[in-house]
C-alpha atoms as a PDB file:
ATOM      1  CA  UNK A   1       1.508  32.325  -8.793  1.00  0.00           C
ATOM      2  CA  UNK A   2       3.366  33.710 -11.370  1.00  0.00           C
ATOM      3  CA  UNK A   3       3.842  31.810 -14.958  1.00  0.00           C
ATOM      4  CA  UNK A   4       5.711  32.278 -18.034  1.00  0.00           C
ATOM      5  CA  UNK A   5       3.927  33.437 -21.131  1.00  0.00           C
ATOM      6  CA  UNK A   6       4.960  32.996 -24.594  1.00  0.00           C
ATOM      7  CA  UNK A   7       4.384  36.256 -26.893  1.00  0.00           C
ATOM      8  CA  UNK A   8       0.648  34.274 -27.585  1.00  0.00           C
ATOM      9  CA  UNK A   9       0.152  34.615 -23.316  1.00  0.00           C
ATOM     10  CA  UNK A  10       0.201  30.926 -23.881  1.00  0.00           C
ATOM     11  CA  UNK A  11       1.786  28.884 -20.690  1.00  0.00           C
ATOM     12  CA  UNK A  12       5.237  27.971 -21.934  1.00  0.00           C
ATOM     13  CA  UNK A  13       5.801  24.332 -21.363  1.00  0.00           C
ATOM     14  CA  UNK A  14       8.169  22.304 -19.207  1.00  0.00           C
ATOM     15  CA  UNK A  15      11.488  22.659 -19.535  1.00  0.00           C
ATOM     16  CA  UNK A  16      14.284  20.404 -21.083  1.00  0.00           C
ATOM     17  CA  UNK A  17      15.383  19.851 -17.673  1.00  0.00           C
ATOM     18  CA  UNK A  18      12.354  18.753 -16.174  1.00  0.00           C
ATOM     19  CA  UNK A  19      11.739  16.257 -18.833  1.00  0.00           C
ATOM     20  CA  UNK A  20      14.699  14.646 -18.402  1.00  0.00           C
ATOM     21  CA  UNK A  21      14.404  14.334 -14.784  1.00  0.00           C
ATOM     22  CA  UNK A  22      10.771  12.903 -15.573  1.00  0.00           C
ATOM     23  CA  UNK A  23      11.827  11.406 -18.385  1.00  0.00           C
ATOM     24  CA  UNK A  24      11.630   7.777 -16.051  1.00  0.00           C
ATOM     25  CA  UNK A  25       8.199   7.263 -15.367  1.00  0.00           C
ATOM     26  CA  UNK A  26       7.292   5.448 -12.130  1.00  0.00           C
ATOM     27  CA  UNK A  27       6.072   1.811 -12.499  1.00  0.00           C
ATOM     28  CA  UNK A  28       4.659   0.873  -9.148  1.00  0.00           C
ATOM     29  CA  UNK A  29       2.099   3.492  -7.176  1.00  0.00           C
ATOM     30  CA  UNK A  30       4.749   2.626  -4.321  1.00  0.00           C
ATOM     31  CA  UNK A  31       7.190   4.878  -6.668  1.00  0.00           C
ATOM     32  CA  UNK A  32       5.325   7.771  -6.632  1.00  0.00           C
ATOM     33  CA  UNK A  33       5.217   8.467  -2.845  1.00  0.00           C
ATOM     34  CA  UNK A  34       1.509   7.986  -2.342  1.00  0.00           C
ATOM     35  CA  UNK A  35       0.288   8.093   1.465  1.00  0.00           C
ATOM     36  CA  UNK A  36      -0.006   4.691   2.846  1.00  0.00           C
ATOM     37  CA  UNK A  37      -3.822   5.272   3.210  1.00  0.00           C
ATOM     38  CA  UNK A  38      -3.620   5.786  -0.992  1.00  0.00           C
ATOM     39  CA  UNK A  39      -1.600   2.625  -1.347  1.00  0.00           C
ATOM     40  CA  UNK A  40      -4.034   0.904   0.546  1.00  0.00           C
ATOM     41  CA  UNK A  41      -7.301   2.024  -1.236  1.00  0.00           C
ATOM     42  CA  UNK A  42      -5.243   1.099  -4.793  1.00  0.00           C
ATOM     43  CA  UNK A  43      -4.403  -2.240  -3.211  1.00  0.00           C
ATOM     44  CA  UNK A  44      -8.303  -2.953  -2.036  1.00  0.00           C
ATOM     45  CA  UNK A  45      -9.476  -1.867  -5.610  1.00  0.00           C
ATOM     46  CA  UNK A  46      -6.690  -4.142  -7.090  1.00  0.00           C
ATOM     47  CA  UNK A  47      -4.573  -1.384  -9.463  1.00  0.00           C
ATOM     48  CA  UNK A  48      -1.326  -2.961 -10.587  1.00  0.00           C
ATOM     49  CA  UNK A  49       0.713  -0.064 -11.765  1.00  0.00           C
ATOM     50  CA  UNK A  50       0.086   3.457 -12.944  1.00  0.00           C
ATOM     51  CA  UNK A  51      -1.770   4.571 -16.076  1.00  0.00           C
ATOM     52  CA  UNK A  52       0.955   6.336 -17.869  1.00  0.00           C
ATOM     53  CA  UNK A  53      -0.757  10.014 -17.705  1.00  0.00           C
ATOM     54  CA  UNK A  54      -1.142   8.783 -13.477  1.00  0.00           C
ATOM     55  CA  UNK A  55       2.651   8.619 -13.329  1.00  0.00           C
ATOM     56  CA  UNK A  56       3.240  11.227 -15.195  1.00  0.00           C
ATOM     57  CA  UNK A  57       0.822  13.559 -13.597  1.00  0.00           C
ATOM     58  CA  UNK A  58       0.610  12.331  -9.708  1.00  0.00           C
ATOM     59  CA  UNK A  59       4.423  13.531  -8.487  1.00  0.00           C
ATOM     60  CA  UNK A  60       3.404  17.114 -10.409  1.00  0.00           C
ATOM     61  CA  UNK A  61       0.232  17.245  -8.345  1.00  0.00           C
ATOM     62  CA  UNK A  62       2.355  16.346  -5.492  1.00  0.00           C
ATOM     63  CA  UNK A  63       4.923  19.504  -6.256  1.00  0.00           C
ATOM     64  CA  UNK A  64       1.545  21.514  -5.868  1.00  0.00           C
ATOM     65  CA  UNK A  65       2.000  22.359 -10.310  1.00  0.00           C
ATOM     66  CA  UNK A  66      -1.474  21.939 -12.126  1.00  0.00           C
ATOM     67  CA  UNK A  67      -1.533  19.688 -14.397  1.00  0.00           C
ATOM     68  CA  UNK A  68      -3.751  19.608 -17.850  1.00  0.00           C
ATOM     69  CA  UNK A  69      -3.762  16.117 -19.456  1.00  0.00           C
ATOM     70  CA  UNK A  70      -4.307  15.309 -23.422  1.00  0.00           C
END
């Protein structure tokens, strides 16, 4: 997989255009189009809603991107 490197070979971040199609997070784990087996689980352990770095991170994962979290 190729990646973008600033002149420090430093992964250059996402783009304008991605943030602003992120910039909505998802409130429910419905909204992030979890399997119905996930949903379940979530449901059984009682999880209301998404921690924001979960709904931030979850439909990247999903794309197949990695994802580092601060």
């Amino acid at each position: 997989m190729k990646r973008k490197l600033n002149e420090h070979d430093v992964p250059e971040g996402v783009t304008e255009e991605k943030k602003q199609t992120t910039a909505t997070a998802p409130s429910s784990f419905e909204e992030l189009g979890l399997d119905s087996r996930l949903l379940q689980a979530i449901a059984k352990e009682q999880y209301a809603a998404p921690t924001p770095i979960q709904a931030k991170a979850i439909p990247l994962a999903l794309e197949g991107r990695d994802i580092l979290g601060e």
